[in-house]
Protein backbone atom coordinates (compact mmCIF):
# COMPACT_ATOMS: atom_id res chain seq x y z
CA UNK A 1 -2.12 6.60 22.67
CA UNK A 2 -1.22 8.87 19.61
CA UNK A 3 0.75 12.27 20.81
CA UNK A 4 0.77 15.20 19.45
CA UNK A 5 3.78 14.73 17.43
CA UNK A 6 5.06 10.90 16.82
CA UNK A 7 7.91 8.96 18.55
CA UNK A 8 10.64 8.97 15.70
CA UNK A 9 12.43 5.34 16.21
CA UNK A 10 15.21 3.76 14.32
CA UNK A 11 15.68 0.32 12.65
CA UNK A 12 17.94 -0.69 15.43
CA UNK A 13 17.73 -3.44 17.73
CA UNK A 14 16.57 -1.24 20.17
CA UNK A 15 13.75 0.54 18.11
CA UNK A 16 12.52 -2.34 16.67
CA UNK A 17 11.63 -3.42 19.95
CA UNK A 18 9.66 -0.48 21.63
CA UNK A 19 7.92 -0.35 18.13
CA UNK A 20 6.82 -4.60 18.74
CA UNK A 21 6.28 -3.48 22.18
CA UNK A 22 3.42 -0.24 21.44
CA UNK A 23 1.55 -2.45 18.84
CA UNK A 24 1.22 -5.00 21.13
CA UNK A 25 0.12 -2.37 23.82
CA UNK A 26 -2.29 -1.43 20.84
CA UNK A 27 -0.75 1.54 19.70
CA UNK A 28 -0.32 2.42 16.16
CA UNK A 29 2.87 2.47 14.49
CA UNK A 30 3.90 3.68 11.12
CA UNK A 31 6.26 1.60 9.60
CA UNK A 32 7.99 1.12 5.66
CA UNK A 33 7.84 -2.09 3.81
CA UNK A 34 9.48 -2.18 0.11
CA UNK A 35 6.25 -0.36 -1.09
CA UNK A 36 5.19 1.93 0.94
CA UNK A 37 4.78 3.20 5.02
CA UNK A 38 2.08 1.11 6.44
CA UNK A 39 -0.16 1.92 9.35
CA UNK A 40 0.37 -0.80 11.93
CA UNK A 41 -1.66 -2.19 14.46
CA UNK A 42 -2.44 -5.79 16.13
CA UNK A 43 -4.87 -7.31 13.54
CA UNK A 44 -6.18 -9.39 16.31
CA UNK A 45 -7.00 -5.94 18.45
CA UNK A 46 -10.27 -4.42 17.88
CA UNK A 47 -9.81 -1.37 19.44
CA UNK A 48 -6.38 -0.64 17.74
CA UNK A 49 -7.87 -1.69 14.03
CA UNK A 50 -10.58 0.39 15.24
CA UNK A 51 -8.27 3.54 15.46
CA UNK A 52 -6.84 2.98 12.64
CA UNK A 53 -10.12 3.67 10.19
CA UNK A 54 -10.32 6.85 12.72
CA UNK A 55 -7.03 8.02 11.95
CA UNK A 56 -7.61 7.99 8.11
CA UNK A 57 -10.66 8.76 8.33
CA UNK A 58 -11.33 5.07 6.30
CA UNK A 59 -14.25 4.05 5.64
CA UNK A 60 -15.01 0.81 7.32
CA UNK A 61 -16.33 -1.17 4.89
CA UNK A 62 -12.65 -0.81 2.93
CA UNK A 63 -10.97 -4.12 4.54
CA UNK A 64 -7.20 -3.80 5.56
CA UNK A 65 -3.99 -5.72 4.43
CA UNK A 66 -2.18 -8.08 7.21
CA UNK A 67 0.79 -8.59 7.37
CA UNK A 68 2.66 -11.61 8.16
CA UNK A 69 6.55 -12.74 7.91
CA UNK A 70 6.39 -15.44 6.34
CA UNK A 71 4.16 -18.25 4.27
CA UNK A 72 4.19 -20.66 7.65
CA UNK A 73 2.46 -17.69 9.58
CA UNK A 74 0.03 -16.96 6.57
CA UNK A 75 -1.49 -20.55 6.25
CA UNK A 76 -2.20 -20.71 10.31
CA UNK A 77 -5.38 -17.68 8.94
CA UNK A 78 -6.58 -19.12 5.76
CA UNK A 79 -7.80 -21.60 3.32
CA UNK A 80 -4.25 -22.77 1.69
CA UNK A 81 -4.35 -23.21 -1.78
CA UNK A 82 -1.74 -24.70 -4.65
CA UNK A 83 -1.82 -21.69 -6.18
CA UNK A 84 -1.47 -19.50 -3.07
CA UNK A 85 1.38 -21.69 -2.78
CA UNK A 86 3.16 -21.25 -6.28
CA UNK A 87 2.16 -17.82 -5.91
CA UNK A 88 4.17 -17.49 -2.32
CA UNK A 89 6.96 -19.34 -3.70
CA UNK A 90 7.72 -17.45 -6.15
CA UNK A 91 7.15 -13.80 -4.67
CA UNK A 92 6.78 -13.48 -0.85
CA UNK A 93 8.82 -12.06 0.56
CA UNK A 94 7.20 -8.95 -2.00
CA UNK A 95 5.54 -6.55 -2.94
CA UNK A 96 2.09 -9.35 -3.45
CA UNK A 97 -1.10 -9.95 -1.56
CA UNK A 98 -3.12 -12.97 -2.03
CA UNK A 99 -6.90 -12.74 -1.15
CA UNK A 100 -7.93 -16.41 0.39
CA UNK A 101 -10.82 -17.69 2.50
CA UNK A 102 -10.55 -17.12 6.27
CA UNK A 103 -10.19 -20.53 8.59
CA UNK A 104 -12.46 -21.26 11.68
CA UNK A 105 -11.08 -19.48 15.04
CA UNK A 106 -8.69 -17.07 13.35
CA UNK A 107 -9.17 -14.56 15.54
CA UNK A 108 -9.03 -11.75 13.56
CA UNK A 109 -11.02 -8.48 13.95
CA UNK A 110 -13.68 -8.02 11.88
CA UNK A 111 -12.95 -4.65 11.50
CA UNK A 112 -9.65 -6.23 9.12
CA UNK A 113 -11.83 -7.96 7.18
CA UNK A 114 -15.17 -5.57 6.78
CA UNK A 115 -16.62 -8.39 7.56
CA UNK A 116 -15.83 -10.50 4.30
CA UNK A 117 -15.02 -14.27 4.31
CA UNK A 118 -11.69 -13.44 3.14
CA UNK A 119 -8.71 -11.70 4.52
CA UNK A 120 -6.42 -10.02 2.27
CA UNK A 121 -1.82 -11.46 3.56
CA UNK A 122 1.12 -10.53 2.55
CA UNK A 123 4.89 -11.21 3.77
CA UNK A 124 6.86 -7.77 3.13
CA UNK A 125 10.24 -8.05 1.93
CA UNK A 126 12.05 -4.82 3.56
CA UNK A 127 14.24 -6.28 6.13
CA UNK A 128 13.26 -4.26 9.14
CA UNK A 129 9.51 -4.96 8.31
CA UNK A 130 10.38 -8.39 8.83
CA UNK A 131 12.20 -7.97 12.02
CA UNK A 132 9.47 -5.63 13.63
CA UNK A 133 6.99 -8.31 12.77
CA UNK A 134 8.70 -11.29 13.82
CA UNK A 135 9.84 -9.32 17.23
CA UNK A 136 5.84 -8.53 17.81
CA UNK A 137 4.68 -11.91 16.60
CA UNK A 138 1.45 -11.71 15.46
CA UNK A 139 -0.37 -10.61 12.17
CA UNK A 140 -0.54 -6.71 11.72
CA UNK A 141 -3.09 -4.76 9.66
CA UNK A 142 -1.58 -1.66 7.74
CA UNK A 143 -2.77 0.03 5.24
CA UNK A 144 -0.88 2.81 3.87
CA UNK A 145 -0.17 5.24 6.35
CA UNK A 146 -2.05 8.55 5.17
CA UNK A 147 -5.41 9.93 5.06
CA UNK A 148 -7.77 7.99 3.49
CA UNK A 149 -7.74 8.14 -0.44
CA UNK A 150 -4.56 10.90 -0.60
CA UNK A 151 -1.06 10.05 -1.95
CA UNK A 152 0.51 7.55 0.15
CA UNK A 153 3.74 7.87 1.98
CA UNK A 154 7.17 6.64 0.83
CA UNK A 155 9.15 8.89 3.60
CA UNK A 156 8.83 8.85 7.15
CA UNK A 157 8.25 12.67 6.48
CA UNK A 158 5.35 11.99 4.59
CA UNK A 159 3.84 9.92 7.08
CA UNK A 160 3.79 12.58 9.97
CA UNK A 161 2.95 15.58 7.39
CA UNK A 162 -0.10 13.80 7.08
CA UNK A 163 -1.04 11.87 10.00
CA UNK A 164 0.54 13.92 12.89
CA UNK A 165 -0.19 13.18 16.39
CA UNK A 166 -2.83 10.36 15.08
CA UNK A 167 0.32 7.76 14.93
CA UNK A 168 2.20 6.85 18.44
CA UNK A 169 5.42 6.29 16.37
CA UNK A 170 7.08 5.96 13.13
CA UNK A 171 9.78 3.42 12.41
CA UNK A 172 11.88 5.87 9.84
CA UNK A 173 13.82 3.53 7.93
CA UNK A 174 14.53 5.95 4.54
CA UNK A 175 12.69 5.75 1.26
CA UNK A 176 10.60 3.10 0.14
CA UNK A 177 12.19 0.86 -3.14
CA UNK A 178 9.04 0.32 -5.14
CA UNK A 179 6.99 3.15 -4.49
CA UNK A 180 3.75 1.41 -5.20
CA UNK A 181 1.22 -0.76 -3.06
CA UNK A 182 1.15 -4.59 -3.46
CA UNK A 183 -0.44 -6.19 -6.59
CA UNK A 184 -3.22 -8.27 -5.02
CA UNK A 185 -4.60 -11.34 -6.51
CA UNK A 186 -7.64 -13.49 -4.97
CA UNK A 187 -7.02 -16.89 -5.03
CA UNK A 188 -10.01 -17.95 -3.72
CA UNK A 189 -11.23 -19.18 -7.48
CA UNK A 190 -9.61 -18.66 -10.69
CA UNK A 191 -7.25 -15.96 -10.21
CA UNK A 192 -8.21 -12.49 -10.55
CA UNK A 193 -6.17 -9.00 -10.21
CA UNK A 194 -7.92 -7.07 -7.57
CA UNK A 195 -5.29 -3.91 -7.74
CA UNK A 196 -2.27 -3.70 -10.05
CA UNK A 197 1.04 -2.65 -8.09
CA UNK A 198 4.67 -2.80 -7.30
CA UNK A 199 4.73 -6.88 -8.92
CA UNK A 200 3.98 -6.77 -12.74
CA UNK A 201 1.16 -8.54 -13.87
CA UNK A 202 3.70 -10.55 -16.77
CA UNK A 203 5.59 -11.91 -13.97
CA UNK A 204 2.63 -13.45 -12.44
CA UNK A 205 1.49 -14.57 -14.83
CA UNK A 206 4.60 -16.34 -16.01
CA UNK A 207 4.59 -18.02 -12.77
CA UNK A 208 0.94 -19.50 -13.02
CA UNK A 209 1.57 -20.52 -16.61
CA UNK A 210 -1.80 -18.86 -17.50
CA UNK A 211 -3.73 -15.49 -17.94
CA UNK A 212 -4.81 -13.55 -14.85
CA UNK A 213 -8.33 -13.06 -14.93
CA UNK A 214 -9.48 -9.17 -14.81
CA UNK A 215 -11.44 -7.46 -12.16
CA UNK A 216 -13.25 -4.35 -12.68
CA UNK A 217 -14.18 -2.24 -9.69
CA UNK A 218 -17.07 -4.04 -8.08
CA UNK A 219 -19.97 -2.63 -6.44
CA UNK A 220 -18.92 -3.50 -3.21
CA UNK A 221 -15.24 -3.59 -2.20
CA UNK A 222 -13.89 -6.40 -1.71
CA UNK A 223 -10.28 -5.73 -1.03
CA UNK A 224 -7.82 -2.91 0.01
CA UNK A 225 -7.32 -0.44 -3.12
CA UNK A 226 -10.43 -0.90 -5.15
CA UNK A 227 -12.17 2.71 -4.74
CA UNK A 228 -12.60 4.41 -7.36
CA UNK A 229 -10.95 8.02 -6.16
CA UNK A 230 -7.34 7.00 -4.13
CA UNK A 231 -4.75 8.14 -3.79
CA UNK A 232 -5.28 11.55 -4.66
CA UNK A 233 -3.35 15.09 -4.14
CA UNK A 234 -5.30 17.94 -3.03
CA UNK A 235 -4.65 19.40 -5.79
CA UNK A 236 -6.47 18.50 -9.24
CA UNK A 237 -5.07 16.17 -11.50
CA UNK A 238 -5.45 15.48 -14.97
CA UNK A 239 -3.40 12.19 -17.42
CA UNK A 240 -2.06 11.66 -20.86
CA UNK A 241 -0.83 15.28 -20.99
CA UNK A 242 1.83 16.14 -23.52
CA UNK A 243 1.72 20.22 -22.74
CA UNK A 244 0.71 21.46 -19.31
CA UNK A 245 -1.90 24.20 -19.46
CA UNK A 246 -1.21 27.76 -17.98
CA UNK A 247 -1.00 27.75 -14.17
CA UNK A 248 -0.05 23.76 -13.87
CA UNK A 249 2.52 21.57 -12.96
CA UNK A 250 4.00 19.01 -15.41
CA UNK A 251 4.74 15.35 -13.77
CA UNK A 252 7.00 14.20 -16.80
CA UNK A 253 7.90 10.89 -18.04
CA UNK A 254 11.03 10.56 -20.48
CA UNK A 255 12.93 13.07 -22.43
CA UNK A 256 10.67 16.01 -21.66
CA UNK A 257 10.93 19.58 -20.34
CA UNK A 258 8.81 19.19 -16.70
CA UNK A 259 8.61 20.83 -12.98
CA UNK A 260 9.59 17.16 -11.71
CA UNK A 261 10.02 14.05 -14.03
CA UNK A 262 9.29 10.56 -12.57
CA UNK A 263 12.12 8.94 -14.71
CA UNK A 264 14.29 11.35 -17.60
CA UNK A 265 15.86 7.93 -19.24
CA UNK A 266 11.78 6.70 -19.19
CA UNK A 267 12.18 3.55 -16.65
CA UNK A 268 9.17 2.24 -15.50
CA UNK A 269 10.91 0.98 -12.01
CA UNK A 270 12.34 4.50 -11.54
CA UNK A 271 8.66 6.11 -12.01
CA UNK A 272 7.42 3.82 -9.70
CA UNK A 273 9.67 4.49 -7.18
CA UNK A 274 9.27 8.72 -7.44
CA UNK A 275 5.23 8.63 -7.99
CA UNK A 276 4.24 9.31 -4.70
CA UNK A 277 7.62 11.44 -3.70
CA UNK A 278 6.78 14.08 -6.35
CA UNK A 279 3.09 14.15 -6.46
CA UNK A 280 3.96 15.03 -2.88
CA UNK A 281 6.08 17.29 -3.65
CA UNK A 282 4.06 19.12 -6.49
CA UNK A 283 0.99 18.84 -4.67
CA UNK A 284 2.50 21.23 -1.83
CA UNK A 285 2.37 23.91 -4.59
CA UNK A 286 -1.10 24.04 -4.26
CA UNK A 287 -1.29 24.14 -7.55
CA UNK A 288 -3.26 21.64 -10.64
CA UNK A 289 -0.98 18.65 -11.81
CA UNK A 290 -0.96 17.72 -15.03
CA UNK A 291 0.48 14.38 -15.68
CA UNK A 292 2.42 12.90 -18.72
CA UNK A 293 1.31 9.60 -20.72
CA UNK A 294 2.69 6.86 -18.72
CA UNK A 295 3.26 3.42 -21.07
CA UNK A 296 0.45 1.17 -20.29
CA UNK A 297 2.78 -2.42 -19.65
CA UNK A 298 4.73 -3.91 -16.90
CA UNK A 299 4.41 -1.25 -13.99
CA UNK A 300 3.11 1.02 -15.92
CA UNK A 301 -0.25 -0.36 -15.38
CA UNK A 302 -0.11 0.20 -12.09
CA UNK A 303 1.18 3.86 -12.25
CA UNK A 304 -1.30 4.41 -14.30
CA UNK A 305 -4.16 2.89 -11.82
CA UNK A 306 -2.79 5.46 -9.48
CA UNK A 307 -3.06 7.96 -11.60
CA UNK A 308 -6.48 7.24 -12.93
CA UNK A 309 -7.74 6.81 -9.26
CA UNK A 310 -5.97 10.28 -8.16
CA UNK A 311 -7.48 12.05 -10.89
CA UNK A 312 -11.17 10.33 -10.69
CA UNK A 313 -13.96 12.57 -9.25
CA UNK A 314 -14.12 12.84 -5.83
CA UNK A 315 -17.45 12.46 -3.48
């Protein structure tokens, strides 16, 4: 249902509405939470989940995000837990996904789930996120709306420079806040941190009252964000650089001379929010990116998953 270029709609009334209306028509539709543009579709649809691997060129054994509005529509797909619950209390809406055990008849696709016992929710905080999905009324799998394993989009402009005509329509609602995917946590067990992201790890864990446990990067996936190369510029890209070599670009980080610089006053929040915006950006250069040391705490972890993804070797 994709045309050659995307229908451009606007967080109005009116364009929240014909975007509710195409995804339940099983179209896809780009739209931006508080972390970055997702790519939409009915997570009950198989077809439309379907096209959505084919548009990114995903592979299907990488399950998807759903989204949900809130906690009351998460629990009607999944094993509810206490500490989902403390979890969702304290951070949904947000930039959090909790992994949990699928319920009998929850009609999901098994495309969402790669077949797992366990579907990966999460209740986005950007306010016309939450009015698309409680105008469309049903759970919606999106995964970050760009070809599989390059930067993801924080712009409506990035979305369409790299997806095109493969999208029906994008819901252009300006920059993203946080700049950086969910943090997901399975809460199936003993909690574990699947993928660091836009919620730091200290703040969860102050919230539990106890150590996350660490996952490395299993054999097989077993949620959204765990392959090893992601999120990566055409370009290459190399970490912990303090001088660029001849013929790169410098990403910078604090007081620095650089071609862009995620944050000059060294703010974690303010890198987070530019990451994907100027590796963009440089990446259009065509030309290698060299990246500064990023400071390994708070969302700095997460920047520097990104990073170490985007810069891992690619198959």
């Amino acid at each position: 249902m994709a045309s050659a270029c995307p229908l451009t709609l606007l967080p109005t009334a009116d364009g929240i509405s014909q975007a509710a209306s195409l995804l339940a028509d099983g179209a896809l539709v780009a739209f931006p939470t508080e972390t970055v543009y997702g790519l939409g579709a009915d997570a009950r649809n198989g077809e439309a989940v379907a096209a959505i691997y084919a548009a990114k060129g995903r592979p299907s054994f990488n399950p998807l995000i759903v989204h949900l509005p809130s906690v009351d529509a998460a629990k009607a797909y999944v094993q509810w837990s206490d500490t989902a619950d403390r979890l969702a209390q304290a951070f949904w809406p947000g930039p959090l996904t909790l992994v949990l055990p699928l319920v009998a008849g929850h009609g999901l696709s098994g495309l969402v789930t790669a077949g797992l016992p366990t579907v990966a929710l999460r209740v986005p905080a950007k306010t016309s996120a939450q009015q698309l999905l409680r105008r469309f009324g049903g759970p919606v799998a999106a995964p970050s709306a760009n070809p599989s394993g390059r930067i993801s989009p924080t712009t409506a402009g990035h979305v369409i420079a790299g997806l095109g005509g493969k999208v029906t329509a994008v819901l252009d609602d300006g920059p993203c806040a946080v700049g950086l995917e969910s943090t997901i946590i399975d809460v199936e067990d003993a909690p574990t941190l699947l993928r660091a992201g836009g919620l730091p790890l200290e703040a969860i864990e102050a919230a539990l009252g106890a150590p996350l446990a660490q996952s490395t990067t299993p054999v097989a996936v077993t949620a959204p964000g765990q392959l090893a190369s992601h999120y990566a510029p055409r370009a290459p890209l190399r970490t912990h650089v303090t001088e660029a070599s001849e013929g790169e670009l410098l990403l910078g980080f604090g007081a620095m001379d650089a071609d862009l610089n995620l944050s000059q006053r060294g703010d974690l929040h303010e890198a987070a929010a530019n990451l994907f915006d100027m590796l963009h950006q440089l990446d259009a250069q065509g030309r290698p990116i060299a990246v500064a040391p990023i400071p390994d705490h708070g969302l700095g972890r997460a920047i520097n998953d990104r990073l170490a993804r985007a810069a891992a070797p690619r198959d």
